[in-house]
PDB file of N, CA and C in Angstrom:
ATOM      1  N   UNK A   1       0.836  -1.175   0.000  1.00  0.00           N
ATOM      2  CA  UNK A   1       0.000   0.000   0.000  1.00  0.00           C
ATOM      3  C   UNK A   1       0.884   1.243   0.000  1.00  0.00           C
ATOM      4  N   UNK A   2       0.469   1.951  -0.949  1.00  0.00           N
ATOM      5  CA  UNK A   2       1.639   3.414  -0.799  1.00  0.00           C
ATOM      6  C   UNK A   2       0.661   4.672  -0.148  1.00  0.00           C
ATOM      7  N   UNK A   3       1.721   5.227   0.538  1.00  0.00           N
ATOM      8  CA  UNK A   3       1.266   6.110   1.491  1.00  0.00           C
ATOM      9  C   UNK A   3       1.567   7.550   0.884  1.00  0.00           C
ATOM     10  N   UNK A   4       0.543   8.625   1.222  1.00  0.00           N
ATOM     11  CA  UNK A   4       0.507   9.774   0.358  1.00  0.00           C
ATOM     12  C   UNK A   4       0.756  10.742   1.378  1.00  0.00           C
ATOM     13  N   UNK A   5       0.968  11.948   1.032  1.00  0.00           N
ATOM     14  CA  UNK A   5       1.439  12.896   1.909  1.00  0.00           C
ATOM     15  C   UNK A   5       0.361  13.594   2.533  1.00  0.00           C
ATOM     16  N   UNK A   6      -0.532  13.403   2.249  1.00  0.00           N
ATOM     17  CA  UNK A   6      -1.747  13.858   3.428  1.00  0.00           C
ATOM     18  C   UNK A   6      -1.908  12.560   4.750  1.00  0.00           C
ATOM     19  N   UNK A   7      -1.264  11.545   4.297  1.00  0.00           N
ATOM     20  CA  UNK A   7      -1.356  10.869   5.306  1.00  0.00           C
ATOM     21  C   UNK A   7      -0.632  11.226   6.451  1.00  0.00           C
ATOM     22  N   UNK A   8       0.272  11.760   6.284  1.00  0.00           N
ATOM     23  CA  UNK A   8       1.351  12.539   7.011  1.00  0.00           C
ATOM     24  C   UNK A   8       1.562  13.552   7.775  1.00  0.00           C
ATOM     25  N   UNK A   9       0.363  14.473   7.335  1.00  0.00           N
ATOM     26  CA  UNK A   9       0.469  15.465   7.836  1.00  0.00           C
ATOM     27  C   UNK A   9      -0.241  15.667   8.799  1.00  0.00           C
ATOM     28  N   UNK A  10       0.282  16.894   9.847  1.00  0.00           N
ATOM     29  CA  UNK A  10      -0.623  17.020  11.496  1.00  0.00           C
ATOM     30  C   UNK A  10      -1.555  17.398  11.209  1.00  0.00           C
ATOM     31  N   UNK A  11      -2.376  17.827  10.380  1.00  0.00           N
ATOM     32  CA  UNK A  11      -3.626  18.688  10.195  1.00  0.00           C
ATOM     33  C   UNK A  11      -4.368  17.432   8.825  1.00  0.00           C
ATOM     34  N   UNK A  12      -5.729  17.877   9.021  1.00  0.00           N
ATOM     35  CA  UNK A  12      -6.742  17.208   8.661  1.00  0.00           C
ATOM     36  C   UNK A  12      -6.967  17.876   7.081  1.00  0.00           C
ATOM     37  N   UNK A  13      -6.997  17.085   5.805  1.00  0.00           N
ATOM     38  CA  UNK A  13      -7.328  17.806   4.801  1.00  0.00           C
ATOM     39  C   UNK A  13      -8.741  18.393   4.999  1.00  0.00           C
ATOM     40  N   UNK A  14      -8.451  19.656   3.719  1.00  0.00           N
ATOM     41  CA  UNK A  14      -9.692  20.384   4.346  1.00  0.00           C
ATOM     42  C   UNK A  14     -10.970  19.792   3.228  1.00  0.00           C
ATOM     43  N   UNK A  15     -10.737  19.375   2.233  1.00  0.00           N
ATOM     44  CA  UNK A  15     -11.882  18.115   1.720  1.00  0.00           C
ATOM     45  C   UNK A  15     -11.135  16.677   1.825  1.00  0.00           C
ATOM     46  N   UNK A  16     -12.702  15.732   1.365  1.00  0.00           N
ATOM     47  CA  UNK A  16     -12.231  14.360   1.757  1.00  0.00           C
ATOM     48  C   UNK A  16     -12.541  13.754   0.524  1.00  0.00           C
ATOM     49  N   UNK A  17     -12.110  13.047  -0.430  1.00  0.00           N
ATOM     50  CA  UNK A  17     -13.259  12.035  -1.240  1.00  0.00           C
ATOM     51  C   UNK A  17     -13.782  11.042  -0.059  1.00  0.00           C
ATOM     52  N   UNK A  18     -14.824  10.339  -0.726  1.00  0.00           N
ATOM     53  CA  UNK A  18     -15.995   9.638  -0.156  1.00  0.00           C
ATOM     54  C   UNK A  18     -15.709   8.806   0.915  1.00  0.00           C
ATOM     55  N   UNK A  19     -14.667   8.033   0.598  1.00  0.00           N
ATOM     56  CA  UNK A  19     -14.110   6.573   1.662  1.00  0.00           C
ATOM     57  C   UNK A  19     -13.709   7.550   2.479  1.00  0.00           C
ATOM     58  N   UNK A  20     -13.002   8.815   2.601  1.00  0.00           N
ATOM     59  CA  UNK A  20     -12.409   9.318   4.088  1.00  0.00           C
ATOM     60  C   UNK A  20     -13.459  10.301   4.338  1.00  0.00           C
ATOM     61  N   UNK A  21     -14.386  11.074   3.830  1.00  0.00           N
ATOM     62  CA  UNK A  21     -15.162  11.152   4.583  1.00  0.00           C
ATOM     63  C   UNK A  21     -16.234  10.143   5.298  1.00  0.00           C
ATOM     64  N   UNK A  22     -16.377   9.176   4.700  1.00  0.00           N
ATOM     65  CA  UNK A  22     -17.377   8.159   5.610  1.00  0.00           C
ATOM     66  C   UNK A  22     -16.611   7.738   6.469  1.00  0.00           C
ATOM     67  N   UNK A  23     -15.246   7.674   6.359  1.00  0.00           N
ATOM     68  CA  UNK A  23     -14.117   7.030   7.974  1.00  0.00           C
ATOM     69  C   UNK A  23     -14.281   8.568   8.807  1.00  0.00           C
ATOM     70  N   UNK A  24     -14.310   9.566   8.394  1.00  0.00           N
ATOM     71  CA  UNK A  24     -13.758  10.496   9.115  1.00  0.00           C
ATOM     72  C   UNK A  24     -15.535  11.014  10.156  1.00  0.00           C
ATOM     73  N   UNK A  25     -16.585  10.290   9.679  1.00  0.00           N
ATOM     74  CA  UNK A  25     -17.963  10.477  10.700  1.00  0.00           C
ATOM     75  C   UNK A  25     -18.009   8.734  11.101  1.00  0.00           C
ATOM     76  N   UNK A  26     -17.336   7.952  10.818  1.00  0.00           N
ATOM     77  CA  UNK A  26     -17.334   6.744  11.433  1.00  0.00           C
ATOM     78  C   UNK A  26     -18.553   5.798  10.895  1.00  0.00           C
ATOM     79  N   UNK A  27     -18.511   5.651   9.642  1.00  0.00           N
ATOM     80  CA  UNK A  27     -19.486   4.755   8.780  1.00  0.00           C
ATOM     81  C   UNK A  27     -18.684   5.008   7.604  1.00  0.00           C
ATOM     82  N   UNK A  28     -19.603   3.369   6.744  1.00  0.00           N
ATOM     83  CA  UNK A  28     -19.258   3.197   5.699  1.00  0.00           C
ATOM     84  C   UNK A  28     -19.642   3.527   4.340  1.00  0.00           C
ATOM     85  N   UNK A  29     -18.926   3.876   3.146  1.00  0.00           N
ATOM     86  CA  UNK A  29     -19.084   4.675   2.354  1.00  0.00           C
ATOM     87  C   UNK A  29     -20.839   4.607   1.384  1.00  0.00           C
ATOM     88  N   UNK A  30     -21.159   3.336   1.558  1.00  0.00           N
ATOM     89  CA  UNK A  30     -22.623   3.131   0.924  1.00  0.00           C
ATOM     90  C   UNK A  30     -23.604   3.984   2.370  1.00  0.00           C
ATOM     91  N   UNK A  31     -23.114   4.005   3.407  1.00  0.00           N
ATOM     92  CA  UNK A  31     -24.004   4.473   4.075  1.00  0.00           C
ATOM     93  C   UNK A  31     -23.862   5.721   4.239  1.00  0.00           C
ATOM     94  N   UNK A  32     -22.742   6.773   3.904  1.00  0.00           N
ATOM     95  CA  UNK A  32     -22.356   7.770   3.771  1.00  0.00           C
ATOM     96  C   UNK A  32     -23.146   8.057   2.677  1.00  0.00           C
ATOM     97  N   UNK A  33     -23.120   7.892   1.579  1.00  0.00           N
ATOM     98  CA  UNK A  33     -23.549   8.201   0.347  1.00  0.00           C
ATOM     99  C   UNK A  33     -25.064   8.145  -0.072  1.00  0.00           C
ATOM    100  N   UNK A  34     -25.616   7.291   0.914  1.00  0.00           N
ATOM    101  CA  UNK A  34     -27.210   7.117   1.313  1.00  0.00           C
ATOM    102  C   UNK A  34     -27.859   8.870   2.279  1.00  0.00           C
ATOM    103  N   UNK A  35     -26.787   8.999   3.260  1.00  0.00           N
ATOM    104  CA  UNK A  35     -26.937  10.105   3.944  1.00  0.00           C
ATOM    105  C   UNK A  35     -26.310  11.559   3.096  1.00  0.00           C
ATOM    106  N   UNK A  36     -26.103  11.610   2.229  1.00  0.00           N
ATOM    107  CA  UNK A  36     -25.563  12.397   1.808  1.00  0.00           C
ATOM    108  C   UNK A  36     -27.142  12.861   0.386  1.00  0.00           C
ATOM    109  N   UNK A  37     -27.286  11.782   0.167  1.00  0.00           N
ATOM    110  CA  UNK A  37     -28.579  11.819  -0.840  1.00  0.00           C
ATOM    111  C   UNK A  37     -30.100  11.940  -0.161  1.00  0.00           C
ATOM    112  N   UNK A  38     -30.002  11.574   1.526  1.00  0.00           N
ATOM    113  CA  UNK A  38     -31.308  12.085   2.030  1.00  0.00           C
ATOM    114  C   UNK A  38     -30.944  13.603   2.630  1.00  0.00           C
ATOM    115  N   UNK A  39     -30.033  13.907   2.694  1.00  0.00           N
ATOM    116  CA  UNK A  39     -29.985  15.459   3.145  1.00  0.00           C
ATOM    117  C   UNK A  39     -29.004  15.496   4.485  1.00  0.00           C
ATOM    118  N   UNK A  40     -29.022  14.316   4.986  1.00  0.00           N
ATOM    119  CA  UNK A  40     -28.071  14.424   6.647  1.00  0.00           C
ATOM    120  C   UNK A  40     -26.697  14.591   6.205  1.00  0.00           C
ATOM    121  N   UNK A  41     -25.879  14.971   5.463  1.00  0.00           N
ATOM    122  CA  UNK A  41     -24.875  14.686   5.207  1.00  0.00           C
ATOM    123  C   UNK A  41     -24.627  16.039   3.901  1.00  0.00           C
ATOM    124  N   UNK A  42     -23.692  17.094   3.851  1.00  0.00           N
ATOM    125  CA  UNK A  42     -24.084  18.091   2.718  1.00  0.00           C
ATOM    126  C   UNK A  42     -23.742  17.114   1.491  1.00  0.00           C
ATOM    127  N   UNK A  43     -23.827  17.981   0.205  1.00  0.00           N
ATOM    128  CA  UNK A  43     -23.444  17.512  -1.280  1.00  0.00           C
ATOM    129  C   UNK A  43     -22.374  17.798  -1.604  1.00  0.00           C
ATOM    130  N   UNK A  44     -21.839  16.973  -2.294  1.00  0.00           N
ATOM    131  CA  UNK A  44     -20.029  16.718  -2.995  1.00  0.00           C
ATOM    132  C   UNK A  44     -19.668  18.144  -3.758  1.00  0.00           C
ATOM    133  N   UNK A  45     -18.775  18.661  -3.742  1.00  0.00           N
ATOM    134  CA  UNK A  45     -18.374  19.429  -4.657  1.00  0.00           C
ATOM    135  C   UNK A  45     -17.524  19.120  -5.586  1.00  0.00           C
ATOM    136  N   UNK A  46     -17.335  19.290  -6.771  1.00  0.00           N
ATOM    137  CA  UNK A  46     -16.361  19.090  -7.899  1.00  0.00           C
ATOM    138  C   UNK A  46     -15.174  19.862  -8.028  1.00  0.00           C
ATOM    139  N   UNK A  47     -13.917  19.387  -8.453  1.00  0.00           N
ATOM    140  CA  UNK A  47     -13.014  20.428  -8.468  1.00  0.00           C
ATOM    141  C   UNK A  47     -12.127  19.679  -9.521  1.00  0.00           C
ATOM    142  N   UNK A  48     -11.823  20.302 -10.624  1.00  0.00           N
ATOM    143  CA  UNK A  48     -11.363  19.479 -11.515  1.00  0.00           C
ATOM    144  C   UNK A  48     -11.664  17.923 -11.914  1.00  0.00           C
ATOM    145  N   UNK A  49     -12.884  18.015 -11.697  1.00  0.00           N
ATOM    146  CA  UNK A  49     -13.527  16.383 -11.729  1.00  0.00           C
ATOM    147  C   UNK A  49     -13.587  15.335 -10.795  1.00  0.00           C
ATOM    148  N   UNK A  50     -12.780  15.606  -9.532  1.00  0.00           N
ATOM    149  CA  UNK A  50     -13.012  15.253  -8.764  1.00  0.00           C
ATOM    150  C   UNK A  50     -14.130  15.535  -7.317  1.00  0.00           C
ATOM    151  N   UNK A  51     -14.513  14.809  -7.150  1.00  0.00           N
ATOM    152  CA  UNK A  51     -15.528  14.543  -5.860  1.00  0.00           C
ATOM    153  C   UNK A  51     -14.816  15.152  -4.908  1.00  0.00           C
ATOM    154  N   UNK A  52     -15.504  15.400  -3.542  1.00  0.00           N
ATOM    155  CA  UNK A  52     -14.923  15.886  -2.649  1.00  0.00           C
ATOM    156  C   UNK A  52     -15.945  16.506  -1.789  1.00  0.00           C
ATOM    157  N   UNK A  53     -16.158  16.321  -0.126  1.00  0.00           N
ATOM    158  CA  UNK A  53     -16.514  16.811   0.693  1.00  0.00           C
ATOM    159  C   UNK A  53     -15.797  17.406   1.340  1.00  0.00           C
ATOM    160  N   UNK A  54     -16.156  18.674   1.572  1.00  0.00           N
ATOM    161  CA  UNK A  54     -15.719  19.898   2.597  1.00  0.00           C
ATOM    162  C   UNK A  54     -15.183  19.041   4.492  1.00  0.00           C
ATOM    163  N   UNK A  55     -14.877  19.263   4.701  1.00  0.00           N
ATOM    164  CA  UNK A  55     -14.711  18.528   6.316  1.00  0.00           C
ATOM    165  C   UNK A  55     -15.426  19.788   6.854  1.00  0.00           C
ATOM    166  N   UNK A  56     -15.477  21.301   7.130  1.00  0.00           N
ATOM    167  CA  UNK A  56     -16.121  22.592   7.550  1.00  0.00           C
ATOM    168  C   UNK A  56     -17.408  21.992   7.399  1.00  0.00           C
ATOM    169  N   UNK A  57     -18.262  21.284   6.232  1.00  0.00           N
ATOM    170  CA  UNK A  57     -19.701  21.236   5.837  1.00  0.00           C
ATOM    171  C   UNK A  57     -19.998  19.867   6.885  1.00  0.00           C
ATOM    172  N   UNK A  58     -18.691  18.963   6.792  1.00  0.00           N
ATOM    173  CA  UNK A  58     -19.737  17.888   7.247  1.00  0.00           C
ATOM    174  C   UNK A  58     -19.606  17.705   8.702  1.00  0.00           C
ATOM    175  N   UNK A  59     -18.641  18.821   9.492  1.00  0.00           N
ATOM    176  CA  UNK A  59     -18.511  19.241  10.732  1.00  0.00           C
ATOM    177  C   UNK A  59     -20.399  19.915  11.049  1.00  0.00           C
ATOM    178  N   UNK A  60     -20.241  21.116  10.107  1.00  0.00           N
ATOM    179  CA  UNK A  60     -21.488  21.645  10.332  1.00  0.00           C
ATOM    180  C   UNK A  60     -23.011  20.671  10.499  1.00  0.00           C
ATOM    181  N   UNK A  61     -23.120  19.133   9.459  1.00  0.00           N
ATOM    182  CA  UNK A  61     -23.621  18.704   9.631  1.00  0.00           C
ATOM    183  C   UNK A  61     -23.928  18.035  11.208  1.00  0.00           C
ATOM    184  N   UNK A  62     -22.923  17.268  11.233  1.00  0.00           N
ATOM    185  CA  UNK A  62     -22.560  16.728  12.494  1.00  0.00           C
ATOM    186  C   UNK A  62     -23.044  17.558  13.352  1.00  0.00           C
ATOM    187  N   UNK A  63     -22.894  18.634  13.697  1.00  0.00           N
ATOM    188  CA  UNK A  63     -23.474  19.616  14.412  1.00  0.00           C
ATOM    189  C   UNK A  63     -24.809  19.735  15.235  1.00  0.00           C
ATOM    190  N   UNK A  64     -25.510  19.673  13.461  1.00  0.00           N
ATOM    191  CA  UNK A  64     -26.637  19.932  12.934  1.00  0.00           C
ATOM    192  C   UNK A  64     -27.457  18.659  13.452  1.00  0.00           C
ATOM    193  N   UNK A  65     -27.045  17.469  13.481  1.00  0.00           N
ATOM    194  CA  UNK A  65     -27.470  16.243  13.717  1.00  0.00           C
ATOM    195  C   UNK A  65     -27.547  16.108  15.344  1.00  0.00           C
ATOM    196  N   UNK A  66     -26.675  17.038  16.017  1.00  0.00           N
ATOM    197  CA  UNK A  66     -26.761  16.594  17.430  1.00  0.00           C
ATOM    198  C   UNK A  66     -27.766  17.673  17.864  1.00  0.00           C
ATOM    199  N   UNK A  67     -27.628  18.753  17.222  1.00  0.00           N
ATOM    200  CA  UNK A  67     -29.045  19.595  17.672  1.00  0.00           C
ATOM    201  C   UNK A  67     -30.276  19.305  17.922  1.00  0.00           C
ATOM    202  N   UNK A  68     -30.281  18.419  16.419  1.00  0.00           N
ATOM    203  CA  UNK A  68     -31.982  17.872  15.931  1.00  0.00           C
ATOM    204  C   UNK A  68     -32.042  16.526  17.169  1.00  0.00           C
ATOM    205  N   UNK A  69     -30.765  16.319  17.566  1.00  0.00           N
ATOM    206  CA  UNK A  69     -31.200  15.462  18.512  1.00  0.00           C
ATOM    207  C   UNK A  69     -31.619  15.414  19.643  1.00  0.00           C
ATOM    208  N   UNK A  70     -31.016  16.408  20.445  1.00  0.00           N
ATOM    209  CA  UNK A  70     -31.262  17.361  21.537  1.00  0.00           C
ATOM    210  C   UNK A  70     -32.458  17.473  21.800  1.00  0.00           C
ATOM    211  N   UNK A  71     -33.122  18.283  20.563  1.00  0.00           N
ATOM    212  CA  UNK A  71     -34.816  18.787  20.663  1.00  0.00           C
ATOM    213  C   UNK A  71     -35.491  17.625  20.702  1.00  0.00           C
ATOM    214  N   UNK A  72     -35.158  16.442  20.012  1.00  0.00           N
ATOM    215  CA  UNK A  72     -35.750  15.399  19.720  1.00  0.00           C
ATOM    216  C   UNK A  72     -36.214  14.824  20.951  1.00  0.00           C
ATOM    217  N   UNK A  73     -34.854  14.676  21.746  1.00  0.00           N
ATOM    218  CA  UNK A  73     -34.550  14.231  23.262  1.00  0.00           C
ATOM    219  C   UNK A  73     -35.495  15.114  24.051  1.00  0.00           C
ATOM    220  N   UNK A  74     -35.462  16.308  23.817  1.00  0.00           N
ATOM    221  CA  UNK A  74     -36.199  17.282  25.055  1.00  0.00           C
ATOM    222  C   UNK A  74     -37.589  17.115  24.504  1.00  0.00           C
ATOM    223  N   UNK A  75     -38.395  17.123  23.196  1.00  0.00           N
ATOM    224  CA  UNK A  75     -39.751  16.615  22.705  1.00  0.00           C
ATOM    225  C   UNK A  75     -40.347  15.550  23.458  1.00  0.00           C
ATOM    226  N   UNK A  76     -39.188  14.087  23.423  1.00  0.00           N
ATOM    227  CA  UNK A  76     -39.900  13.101  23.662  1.00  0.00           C
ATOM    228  C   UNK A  76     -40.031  13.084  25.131  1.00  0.00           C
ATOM    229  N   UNK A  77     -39.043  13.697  26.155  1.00  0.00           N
ATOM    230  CA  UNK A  77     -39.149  13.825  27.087  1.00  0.00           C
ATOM    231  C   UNK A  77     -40.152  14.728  27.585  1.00  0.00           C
ATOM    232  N   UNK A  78     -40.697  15.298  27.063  1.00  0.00           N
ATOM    233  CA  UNK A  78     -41.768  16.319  27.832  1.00  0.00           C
ATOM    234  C   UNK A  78     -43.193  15.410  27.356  1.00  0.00           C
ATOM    235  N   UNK A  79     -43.285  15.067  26.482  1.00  0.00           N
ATOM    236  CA  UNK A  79     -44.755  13.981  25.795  1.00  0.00           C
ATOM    237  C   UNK A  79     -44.650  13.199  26.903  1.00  0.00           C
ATOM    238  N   UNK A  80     -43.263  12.458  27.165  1.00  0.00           N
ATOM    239  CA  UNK A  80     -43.543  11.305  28.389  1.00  0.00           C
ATOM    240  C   UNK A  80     -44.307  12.064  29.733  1.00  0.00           C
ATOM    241  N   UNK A  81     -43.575  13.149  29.829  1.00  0.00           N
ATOM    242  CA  UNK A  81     -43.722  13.883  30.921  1.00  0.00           C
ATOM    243  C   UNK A  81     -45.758  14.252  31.293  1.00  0.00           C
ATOM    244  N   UNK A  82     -46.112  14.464  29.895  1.00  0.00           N
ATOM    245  CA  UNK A  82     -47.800  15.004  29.754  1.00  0.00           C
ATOM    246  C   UNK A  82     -48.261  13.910  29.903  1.00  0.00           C
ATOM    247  N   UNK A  83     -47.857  12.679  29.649  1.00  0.00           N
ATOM    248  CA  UNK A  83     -48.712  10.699  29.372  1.00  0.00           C
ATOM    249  C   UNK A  83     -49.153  10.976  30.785  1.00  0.00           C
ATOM    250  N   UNK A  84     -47.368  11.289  31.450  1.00  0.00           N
ATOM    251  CA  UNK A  84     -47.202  10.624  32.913  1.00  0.00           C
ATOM    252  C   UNK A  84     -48.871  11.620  33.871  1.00  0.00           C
ATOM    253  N   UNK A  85     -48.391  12.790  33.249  1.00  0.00           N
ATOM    254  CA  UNK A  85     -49.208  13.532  34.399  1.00  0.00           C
ATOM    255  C   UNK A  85     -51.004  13.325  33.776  1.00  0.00           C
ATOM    256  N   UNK A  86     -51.513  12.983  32.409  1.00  0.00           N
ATOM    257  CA  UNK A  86     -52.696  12.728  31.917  1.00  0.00           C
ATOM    258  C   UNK A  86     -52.780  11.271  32.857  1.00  0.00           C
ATOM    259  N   UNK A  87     -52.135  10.360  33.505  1.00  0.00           N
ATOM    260  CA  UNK A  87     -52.362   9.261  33.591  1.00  0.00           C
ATOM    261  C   UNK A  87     -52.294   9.204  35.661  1.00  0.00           C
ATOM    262  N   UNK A  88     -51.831  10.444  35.875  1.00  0.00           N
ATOM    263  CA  UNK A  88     -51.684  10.793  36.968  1.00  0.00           C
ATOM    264  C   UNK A  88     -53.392  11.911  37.210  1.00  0.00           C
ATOM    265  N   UNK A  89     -53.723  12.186  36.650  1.00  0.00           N
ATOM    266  CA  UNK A  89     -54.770  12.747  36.602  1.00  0.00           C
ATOM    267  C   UNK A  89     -56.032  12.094  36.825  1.00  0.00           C
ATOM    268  N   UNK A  90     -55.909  10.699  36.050  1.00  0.00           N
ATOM    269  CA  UNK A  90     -57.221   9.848  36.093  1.00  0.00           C
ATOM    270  C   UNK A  90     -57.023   8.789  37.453  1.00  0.00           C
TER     271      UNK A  90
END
């Protein structure tokens, strides 16, 4: 296997093609590329014909994903919270 000079270096390239961005959010590239086509994940940019994700965009995603989760978390927790007290009521 030959090793390239971004492998090398202390800092993180600032795009990825596909296989290192799906290593670099910790999944694999069909499932990267699934999330990338429902919207969780931004869209590839081209640069001389090559593919390429931003690492800035899919940071932002990542982000974006723990937010929606958050609310998600604080939603389902307050519904439990109304069951509990509708069921505390009767």
């Amino acid at each position: 296997m030959t090793t390239k000079l971004q492998d090398h270096l202390a800092y993180p390239p600032r795009a990825f093609r596909v296989e290192r961005a799906a290593a670099y959010i910790g999944v694999g590239t069909s499932t990267y590329l699934e999330m990338v086509a429902d919207g969780t994940m931004p869209k590839a940019i081209r640069v001389h014909g090559v593919v390429m994700w931003d690492r800035h965009e899919i940071d932002a995603a990542i982000d974006n994903l723990k937010e929606s989760e958050n609310s998600f978390d604080r939603s389902m927790r307050l519904k439990a919270a109304r069951q509990k007290n509708e069921i505390e009521k009767t």
